[in-house]
PDB file of N, CA and C in Angstrom:
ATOM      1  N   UNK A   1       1.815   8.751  11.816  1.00  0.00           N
ATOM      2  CA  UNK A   1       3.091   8.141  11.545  1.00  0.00           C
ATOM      3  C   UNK A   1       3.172   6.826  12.314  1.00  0.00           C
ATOM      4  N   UNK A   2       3.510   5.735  11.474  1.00  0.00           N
ATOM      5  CA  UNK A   2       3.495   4.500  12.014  1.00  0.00           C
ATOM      6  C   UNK A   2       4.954   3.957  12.010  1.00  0.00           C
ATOM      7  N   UNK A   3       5.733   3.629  13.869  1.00  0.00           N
ATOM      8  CA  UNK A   3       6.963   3.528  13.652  1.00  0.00           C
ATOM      9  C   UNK A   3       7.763   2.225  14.501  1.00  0.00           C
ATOM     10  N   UNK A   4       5.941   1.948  15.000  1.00  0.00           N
ATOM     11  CA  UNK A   4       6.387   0.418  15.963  1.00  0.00           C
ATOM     12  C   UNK A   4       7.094  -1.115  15.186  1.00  0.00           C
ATOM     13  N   UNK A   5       7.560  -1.604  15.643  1.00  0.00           N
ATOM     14  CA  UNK A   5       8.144  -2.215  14.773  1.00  0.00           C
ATOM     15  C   UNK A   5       7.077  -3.783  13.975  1.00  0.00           C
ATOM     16  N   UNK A   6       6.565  -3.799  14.948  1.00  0.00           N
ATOM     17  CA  UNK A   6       5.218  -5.079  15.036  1.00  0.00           C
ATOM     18  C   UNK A   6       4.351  -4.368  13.622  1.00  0.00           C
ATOM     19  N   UNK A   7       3.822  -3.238  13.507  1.00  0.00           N
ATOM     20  CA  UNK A   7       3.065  -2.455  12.831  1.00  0.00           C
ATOM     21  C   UNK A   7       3.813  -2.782  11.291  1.00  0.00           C
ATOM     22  N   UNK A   8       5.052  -1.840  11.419  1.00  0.00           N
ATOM     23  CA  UNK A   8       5.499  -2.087   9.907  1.00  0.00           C
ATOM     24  C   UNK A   8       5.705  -3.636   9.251  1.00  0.00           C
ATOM     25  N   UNK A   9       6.079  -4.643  10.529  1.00  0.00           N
ATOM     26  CA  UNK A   9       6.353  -5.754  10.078  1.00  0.00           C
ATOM     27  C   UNK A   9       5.123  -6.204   9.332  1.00  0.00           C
ATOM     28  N   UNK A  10       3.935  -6.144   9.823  1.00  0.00           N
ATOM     29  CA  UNK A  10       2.435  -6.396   9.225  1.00  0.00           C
ATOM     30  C   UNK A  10       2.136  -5.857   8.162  1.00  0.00           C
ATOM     31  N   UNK A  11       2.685  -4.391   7.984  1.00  0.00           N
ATOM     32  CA  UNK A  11       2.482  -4.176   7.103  1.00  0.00           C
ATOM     33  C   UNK A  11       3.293  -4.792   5.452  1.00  0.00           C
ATOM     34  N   UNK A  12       4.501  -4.409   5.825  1.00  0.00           N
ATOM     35  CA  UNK A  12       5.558  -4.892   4.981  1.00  0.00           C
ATOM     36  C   UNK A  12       5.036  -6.446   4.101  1.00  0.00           C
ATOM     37  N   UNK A  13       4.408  -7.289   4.775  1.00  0.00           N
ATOM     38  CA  UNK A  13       4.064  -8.249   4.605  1.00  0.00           C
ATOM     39  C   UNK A  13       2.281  -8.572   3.899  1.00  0.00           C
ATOM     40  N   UNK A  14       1.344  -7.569   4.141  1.00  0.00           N
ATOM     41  CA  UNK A  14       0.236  -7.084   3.685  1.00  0.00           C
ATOM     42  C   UNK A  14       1.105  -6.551   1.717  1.00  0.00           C
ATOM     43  N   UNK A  15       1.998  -5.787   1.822  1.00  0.00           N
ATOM     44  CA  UNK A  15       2.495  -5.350   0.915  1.00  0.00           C
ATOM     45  C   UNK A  15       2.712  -6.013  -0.072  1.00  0.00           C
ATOM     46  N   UNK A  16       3.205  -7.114   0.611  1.00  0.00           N
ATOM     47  CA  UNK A  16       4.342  -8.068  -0.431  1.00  0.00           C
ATOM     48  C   UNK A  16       3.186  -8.826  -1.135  1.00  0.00           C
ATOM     49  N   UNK A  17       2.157  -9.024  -0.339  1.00  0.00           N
ATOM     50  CA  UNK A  17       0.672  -9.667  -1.011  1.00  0.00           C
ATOM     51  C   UNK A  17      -0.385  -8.715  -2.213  1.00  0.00           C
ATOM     52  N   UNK A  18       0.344  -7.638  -2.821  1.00  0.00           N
ATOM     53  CA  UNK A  18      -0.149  -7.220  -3.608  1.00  0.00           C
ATOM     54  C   UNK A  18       0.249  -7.515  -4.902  1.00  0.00           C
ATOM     55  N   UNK A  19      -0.832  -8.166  -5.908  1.00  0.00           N
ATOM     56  CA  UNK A  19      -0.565  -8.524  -6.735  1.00  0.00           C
ATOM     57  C   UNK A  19      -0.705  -7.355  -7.989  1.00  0.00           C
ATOM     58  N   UNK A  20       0.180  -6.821  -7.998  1.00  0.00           N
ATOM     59  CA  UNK A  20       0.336  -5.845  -9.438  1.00  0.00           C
ATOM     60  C   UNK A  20       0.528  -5.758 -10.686  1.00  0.00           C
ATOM     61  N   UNK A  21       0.073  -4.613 -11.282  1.00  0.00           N
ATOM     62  CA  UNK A  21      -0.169  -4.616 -12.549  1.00  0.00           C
ATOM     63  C   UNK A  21       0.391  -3.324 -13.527  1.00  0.00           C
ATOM     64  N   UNK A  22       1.126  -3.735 -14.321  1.00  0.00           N
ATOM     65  CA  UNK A  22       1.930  -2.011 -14.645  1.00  0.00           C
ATOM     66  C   UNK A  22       0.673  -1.497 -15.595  1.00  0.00           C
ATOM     67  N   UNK A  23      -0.344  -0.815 -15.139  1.00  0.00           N
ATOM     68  CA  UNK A  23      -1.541  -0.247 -15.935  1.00  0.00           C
ATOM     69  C   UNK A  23      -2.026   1.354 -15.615  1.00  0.00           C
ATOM     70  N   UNK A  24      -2.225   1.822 -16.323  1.00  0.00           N
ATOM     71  CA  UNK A  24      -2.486   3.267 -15.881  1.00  0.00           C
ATOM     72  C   UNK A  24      -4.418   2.747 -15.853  1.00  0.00           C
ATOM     73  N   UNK A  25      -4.628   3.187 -14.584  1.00  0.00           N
ATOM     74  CA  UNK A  25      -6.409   3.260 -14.601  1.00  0.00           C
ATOM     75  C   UNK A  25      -7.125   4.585 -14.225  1.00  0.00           C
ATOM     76  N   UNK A  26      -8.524   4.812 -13.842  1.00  0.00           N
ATOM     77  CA  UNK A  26      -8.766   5.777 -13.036  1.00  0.00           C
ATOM     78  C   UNK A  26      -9.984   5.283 -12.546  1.00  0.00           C
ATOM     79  N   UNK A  27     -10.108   6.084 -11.373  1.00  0.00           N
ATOM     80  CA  UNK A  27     -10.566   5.427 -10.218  1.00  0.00           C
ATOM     81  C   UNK A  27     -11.937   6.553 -10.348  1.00  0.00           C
ATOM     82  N   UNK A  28     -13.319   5.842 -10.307  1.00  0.00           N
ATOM     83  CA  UNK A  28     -14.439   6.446  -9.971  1.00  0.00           C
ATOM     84  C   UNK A  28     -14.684   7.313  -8.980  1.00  0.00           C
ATOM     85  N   UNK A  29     -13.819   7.129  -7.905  1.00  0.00           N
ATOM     86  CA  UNK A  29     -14.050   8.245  -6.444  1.00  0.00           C
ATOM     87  C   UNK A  29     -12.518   8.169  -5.992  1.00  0.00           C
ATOM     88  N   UNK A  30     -12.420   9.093  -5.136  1.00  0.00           N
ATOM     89  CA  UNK A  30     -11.156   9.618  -4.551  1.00  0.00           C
ATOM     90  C   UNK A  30     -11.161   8.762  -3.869  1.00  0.00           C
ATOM     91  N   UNK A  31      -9.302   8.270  -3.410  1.00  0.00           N
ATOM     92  CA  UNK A  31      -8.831   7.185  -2.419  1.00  0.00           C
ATOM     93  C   UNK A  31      -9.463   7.595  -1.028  1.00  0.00           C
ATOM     94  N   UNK A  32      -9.485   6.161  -0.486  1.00  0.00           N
ATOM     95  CA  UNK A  32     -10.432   5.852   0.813  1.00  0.00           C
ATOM     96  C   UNK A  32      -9.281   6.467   2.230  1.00  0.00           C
ATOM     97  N   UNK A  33      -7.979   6.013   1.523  1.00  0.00           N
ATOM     98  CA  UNK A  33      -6.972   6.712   1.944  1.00  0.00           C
ATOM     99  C   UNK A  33      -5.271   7.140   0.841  1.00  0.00           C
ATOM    100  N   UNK A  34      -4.555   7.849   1.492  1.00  0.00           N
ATOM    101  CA  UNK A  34      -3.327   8.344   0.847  1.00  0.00           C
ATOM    102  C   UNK A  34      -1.743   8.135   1.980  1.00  0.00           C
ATOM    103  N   UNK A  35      -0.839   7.317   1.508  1.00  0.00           N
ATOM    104  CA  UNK A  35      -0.045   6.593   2.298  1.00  0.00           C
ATOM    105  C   UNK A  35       1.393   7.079   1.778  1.00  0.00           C
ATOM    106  N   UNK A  36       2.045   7.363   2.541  1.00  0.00           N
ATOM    107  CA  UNK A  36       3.312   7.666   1.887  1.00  0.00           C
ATOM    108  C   UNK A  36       4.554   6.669   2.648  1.00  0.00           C
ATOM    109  N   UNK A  37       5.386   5.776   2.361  1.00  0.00           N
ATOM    110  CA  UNK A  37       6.038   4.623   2.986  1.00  0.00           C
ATOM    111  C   UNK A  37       7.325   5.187   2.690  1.00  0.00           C
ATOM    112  N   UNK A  38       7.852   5.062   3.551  1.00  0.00           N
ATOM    113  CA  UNK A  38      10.022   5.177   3.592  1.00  0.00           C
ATOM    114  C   UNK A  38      10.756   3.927   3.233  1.00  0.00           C
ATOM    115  N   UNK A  39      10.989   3.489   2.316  1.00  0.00           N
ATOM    116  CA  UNK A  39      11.708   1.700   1.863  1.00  0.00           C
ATOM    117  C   UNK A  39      13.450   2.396   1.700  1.00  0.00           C
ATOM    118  N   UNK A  40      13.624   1.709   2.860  1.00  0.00           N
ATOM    119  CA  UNK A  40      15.670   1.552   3.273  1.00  0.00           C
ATOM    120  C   UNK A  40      16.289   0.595   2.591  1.00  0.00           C
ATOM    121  N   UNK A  41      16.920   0.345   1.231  1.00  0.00           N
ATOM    122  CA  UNK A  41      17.361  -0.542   0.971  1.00  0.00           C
ATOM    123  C   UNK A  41      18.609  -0.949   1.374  1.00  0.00           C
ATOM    124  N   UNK A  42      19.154   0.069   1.420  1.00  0.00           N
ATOM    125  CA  UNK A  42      20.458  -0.237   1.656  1.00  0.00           C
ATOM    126  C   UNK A  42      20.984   0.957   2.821  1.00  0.00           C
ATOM    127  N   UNK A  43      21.894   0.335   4.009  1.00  0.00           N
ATOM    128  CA  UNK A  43      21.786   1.924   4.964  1.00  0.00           C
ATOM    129  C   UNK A  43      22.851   2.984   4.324  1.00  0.00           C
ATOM    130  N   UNK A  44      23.678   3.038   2.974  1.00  0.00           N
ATOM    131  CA  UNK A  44      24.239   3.944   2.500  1.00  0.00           C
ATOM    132  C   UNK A  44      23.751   4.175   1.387  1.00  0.00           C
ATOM    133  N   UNK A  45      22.557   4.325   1.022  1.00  0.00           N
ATOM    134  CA  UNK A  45      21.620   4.538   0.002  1.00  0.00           C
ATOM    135  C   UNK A  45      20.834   5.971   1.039  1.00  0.00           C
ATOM    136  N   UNK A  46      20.030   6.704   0.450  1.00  0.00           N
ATOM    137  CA  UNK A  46      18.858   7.449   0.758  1.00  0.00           C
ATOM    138  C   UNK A  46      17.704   6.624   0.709  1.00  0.00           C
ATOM    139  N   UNK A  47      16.263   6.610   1.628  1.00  0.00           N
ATOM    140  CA  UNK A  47      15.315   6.380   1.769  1.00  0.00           C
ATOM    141  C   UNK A  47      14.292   6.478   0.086  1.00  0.00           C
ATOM    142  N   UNK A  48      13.765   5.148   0.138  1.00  0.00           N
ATOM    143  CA  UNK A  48      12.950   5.532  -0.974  1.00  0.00           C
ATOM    144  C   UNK A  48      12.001   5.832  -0.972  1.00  0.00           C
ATOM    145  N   UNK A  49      10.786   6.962  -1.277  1.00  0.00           N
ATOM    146  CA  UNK A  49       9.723   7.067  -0.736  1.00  0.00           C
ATOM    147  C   UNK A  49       9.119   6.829  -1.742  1.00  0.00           C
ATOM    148  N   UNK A  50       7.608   6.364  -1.264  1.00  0.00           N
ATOM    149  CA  UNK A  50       6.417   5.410  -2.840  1.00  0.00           C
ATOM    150  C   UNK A  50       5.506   6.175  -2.251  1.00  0.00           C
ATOM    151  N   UNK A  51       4.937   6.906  -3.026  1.00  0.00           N
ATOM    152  CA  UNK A  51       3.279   7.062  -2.116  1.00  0.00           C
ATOM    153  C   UNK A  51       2.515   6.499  -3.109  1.00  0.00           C
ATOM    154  N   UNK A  52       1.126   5.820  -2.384  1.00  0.00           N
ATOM    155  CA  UNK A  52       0.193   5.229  -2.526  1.00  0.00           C
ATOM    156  C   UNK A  52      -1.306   5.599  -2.185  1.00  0.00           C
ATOM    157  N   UNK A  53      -2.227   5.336  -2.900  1.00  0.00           N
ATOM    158  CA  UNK A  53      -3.254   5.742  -3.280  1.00  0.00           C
ATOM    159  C   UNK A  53      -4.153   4.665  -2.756  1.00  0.00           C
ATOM    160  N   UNK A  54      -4.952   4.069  -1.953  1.00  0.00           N
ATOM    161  CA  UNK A  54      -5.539   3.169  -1.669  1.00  0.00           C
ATOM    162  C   UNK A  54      -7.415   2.982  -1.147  1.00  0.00           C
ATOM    163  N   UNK A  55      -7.928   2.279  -1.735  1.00  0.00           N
ATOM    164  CA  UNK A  55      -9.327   2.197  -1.955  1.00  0.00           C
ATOM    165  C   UNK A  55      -9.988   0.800  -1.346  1.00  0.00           C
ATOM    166  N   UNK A  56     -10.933   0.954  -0.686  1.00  0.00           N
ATOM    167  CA  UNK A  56     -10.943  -0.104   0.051  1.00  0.00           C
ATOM    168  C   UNK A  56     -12.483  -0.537  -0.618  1.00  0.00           C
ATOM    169  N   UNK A  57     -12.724  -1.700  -0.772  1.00  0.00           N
ATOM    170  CA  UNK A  57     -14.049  -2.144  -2.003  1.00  0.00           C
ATOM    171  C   UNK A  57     -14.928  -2.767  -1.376  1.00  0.00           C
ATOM    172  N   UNK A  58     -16.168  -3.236  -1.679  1.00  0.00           N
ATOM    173  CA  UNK A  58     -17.059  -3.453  -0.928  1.00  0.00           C
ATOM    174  C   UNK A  58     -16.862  -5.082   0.202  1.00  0.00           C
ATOM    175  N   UNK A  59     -16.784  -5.680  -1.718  1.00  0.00           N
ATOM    176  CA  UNK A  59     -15.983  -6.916  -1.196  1.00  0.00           C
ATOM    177  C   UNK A  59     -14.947  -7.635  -0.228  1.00  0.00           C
ATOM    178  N   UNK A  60     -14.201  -6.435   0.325  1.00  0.00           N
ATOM    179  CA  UNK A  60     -13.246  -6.639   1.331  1.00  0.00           C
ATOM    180  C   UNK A  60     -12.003  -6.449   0.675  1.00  0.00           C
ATOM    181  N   UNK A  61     -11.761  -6.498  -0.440  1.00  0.00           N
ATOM    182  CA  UNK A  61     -10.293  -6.427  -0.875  1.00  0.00           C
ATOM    183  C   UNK A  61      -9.790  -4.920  -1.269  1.00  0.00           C
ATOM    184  N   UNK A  62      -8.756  -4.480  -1.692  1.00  0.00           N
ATOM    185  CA  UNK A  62      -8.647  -3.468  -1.665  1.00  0.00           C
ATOM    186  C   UNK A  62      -7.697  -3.113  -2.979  1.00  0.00           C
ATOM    187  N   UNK A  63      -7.804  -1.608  -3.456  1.00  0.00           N
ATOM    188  CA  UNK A  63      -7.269  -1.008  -5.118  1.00  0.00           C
ATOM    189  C   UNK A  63      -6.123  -0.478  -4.413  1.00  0.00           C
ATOM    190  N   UNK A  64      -4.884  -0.767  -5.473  1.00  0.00           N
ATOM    191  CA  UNK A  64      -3.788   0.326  -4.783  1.00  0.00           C
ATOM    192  C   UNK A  64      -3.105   0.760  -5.906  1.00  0.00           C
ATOM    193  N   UNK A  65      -2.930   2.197  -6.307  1.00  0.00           N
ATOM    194  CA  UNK A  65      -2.693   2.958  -6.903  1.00  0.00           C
ATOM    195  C   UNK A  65      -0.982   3.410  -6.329  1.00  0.00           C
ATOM    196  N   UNK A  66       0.099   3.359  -7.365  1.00  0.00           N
ATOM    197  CA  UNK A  66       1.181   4.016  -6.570  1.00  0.00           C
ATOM    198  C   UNK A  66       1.961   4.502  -7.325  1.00  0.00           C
ATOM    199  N   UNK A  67       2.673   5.285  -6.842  1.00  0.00           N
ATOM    200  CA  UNK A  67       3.960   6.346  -8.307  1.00  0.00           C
ATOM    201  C   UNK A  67       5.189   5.714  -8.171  1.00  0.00           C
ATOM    202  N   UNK A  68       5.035   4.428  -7.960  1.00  0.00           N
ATOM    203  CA  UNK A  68       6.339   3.120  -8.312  1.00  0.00           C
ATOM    204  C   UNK A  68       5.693   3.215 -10.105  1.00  0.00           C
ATOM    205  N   UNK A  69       7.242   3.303 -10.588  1.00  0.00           N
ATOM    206  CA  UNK A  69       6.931   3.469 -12.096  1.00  0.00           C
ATOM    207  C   UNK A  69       6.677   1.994 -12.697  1.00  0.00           C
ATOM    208  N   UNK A  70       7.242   0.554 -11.879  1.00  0.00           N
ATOM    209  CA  UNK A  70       6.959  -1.033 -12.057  1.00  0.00           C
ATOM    210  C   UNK A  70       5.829  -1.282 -11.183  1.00  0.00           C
ATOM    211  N   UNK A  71       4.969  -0.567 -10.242  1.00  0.00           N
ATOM    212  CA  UNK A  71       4.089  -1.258  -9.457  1.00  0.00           C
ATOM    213  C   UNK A  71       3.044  -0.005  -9.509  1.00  0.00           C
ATOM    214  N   UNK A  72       2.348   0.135 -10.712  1.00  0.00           N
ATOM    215  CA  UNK A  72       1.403   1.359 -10.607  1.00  0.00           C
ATOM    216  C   UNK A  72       0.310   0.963 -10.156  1.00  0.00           C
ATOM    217  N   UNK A  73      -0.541  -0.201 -10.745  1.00  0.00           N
ATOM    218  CA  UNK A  73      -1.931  -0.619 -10.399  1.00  0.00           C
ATOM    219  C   UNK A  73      -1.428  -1.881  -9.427  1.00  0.00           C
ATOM    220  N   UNK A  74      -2.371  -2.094  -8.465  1.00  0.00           N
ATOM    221  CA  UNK A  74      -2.349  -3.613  -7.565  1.00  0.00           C
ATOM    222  C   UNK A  74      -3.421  -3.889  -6.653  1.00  0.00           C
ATOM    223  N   UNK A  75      -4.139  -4.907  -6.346  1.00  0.00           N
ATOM    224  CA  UNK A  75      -5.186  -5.548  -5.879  1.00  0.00           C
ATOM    225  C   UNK A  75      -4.825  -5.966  -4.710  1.00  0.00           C
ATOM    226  N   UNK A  76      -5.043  -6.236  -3.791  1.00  0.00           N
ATOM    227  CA  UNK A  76      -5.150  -6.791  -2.397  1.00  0.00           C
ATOM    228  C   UNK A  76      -6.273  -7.772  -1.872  1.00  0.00           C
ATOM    229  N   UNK A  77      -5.844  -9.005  -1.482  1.00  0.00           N
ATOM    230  CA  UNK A  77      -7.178  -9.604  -1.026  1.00  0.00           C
ATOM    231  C   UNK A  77      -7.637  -9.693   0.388  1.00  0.00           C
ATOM    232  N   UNK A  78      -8.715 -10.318   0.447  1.00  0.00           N
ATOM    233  CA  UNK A  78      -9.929  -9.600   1.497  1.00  0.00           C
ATOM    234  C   UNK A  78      -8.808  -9.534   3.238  1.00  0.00           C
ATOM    235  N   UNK A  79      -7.933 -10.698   3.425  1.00  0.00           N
ATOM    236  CA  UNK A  79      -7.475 -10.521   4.904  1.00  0.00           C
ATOM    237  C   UNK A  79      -6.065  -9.702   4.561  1.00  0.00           C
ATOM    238  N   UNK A  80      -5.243  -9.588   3.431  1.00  0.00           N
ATOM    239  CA  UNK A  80      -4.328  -8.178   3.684  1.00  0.00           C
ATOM    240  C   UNK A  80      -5.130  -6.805   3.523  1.00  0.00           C
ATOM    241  N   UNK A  81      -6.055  -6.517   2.836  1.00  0.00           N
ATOM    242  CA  UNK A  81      -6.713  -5.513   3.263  1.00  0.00           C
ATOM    243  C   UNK A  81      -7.055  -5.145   4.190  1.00  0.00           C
ATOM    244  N   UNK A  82      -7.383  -6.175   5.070  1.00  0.00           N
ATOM    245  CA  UNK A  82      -7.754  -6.025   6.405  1.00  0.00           C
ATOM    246  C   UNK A  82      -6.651  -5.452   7.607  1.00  0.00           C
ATOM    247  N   UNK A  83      -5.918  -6.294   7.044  1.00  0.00           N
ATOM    248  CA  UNK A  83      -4.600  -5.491   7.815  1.00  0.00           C
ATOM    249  C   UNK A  83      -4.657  -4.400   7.744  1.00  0.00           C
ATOM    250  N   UNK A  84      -4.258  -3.541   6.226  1.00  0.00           N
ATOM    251  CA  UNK A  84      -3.901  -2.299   5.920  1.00  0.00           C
ATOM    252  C   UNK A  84      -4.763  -1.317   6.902  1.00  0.00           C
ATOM    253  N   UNK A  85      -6.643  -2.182   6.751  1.00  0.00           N
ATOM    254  CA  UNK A  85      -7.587  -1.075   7.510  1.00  0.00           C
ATOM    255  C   UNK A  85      -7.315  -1.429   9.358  1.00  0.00           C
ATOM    256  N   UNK A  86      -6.482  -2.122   9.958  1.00  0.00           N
ATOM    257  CA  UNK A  86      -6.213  -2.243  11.361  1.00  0.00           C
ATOM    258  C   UNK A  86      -5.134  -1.110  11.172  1.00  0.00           C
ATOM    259  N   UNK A  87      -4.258  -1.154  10.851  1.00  0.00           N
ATOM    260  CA  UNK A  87      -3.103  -0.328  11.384  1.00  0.00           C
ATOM    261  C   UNK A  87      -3.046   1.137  10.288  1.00  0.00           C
ATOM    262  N   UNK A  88      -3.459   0.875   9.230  1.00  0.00           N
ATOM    263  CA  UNK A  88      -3.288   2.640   8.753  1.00  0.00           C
ATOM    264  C   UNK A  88      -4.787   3.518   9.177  1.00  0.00           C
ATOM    265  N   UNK A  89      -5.709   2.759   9.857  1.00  0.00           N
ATOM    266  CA  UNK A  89      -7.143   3.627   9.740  1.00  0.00           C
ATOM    267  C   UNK A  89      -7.404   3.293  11.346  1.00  0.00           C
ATOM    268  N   UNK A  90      -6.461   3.108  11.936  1.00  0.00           N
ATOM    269  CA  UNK A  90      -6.756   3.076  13.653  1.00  0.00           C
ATOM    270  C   UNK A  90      -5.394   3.916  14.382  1.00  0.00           C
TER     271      UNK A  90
END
């Protein structure tokens, strides 16, 4: 569980750099990892939760798979991936 505030800010921002695609695909091997995120929109709203499916490629960039019904398929390039692998895989 990641709850520092430095952490999510990096992340949040790794996020926003995914360029998506509303596509149903399937993926040759099981995710490299499995992420589940809390998005607060509003503080008298309930928490939204997205989980995500994420694959990290040879090339450095990374596949992200998610059960956002507008953000199913999305790509990541080589230094926000990098992020994702500092703070969700350390």
């Amino acid at each position: 569980m990641i709850t520092d505030n430095e952490s999510i800010e990096l992340l949040s921002e790794a996020f926003k750099k995914i360029k998506w695609d509303n596509r149903m695909v399937k993926m040759a091997r099981k995710p490299d990892l499995n992420a589940t995120l809390f998005y607060t929109f509003d503080e008298n709203m309930p928490e939204r939760i997205v989980e995500y499916e994420i694959w990290f490629n040879e090339n450095g960039t990374a596949t992200i798979i998610s059960n956002n019904e507008n953000k199913s398929y999305g790509e990541l390039d080589n230094e926000s991936a990098k992020t994702l692998i500092n703070i969700l895989l350390k």
